[in-house]
Protein backbone atom coordinates (compact mmCIF):
# COMPACT_ATOMS: atom_id res chain seq x y z
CA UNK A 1 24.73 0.68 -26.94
CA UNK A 2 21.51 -1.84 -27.51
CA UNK A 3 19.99 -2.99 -25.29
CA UNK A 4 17.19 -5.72 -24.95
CA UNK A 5 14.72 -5.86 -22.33
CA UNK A 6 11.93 -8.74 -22.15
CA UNK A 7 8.65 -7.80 -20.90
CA UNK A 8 6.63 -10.68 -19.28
CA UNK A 9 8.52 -11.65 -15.68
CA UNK A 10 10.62 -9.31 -16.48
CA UNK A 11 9.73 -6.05 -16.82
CA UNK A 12 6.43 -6.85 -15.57
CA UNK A 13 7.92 -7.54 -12.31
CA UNK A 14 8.09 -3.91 -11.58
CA UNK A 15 7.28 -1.63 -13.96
CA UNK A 16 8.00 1.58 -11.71
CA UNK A 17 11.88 0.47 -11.52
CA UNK A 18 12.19 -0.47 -15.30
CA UNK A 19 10.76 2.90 -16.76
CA UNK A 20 13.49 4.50 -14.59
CA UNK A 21 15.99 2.51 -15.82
CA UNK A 22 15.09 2.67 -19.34
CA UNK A 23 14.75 6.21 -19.14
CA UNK A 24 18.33 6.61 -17.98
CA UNK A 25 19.40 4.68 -20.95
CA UNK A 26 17.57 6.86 -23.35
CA UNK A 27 18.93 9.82 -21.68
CA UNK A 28 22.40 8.62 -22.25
CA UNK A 29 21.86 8.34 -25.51
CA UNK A 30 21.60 4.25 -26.13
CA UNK A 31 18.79 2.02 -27.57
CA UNK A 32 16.21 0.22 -25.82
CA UNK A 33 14.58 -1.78 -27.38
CA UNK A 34 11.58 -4.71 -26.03
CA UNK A 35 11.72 -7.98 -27.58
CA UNK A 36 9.38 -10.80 -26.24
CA UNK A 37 8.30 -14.10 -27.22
CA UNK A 38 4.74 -13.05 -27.09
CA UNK A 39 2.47 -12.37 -30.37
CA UNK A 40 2.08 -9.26 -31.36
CA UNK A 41 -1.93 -9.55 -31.59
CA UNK A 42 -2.05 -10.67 -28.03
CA UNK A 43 0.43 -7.91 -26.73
CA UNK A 44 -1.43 -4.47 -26.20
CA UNK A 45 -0.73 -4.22 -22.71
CA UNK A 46 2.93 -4.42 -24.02
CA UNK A 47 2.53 -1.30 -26.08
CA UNK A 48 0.49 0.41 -23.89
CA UNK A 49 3.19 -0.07 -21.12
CA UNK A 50 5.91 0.93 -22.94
CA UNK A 51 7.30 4.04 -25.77
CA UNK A 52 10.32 1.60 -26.82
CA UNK A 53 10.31 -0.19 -30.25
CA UNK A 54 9.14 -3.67 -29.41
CA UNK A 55 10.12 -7.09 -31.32
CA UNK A 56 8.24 -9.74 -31.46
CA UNK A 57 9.80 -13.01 -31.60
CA UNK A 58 8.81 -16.53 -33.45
CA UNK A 59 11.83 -18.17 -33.20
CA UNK A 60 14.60 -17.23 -31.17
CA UNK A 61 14.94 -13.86 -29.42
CA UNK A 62 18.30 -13.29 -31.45
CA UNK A 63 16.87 -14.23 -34.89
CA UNK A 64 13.98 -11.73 -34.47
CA UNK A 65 16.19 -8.90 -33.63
CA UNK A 66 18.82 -9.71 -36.30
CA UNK A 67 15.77 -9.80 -38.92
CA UNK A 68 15.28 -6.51 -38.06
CA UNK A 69 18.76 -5.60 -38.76
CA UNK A 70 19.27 -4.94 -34.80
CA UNK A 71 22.62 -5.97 -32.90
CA UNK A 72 21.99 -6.05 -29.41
CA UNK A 73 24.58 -5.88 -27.32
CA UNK A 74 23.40 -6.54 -23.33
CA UNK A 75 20.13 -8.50 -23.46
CA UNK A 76 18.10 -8.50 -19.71
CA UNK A 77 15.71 -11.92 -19.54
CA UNK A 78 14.79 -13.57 -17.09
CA UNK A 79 14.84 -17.03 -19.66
CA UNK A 80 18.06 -16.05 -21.26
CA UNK A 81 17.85 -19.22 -23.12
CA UNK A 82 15.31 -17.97 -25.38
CA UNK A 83 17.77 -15.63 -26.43
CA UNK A 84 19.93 -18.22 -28.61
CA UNK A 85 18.40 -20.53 -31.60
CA UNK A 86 17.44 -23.92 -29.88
CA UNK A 87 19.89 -25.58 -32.18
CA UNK A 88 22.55 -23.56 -31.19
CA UNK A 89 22.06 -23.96 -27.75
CA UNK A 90 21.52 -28.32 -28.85
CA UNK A 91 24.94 -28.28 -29.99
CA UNK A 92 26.80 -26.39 -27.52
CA UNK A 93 25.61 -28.65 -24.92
CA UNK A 94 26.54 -31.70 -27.03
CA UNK A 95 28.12 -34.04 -24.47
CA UNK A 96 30.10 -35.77 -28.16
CA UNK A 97 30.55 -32.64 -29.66
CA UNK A 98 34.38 -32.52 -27.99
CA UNK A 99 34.28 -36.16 -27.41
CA UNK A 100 34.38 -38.11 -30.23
CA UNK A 101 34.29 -41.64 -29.47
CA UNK A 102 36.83 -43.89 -31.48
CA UNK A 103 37.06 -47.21 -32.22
C-alpha cells in the first residue's frame, strides 16, 4: 500500500503522533511517502523532519506523484482538494455538466 501524507497542517500538527504512525506503516511493509505543495528550496525543515521520500508538487498533488511514476492509494491532507487537478475538480462540480439546457 501507498500512502501520502502532507506535511504543513498536517503532519506539522503533531509530529510525535505522525512518526509513530508512519513508522507502523513502514514496519508493515507499505510506502510512505510526503508530498506537499511547498518548494523544494524552501522545504528543509521538511527533510530534516522526516526519512520518507518527499514530492514536491507544482500542480496538483496527484500529477506530481504520477510524474514520478507513484500510485497512491490513501492520501491524508488536510486540503484534500489539492489532491485533484483544478480542472478536474471545475468539471465535476459543473452545475450543466448533467444538465444540459435545451431549447
Amino acid at each position: 500500500m501507498n500512502v501520502a501524507i502532507d506535511y504543513d497542517n498536517t503532519y506539522t500538527l503533531d509530529p510525535v503522533a505522525w512518526d509513530k504512525i508512519i513508522n507502523i506503516l513502514l514496519e508493515s511493509n507499505h510506502k510512505v511517502y510526503c508530498v506537499t505543495k511547498r518548494y523544494e528550496a524552501i522545504a528543509d525543515d521538511i527533510r530534516d523532519a522526516l526519512d520518507i521520500p518527499i514530492i514536491y508538487a507544482l500542480k496538483s498533488k496527484l500529477e506530481a506523484v504520477q510524474s514520478e511514476g507513484v500510485e497512491i492509494d490513501i492520501w491524508i491532507d488536510d486540503k484534500p482538494h489539492s489532491i485533484t487537478p483544478y480542472n478536474a475538480l471545475r468539471q465535476a462540480h459543473n452545475p450543466f455538466k448533467y444538465n444540459k439546457w435545451s431549447r
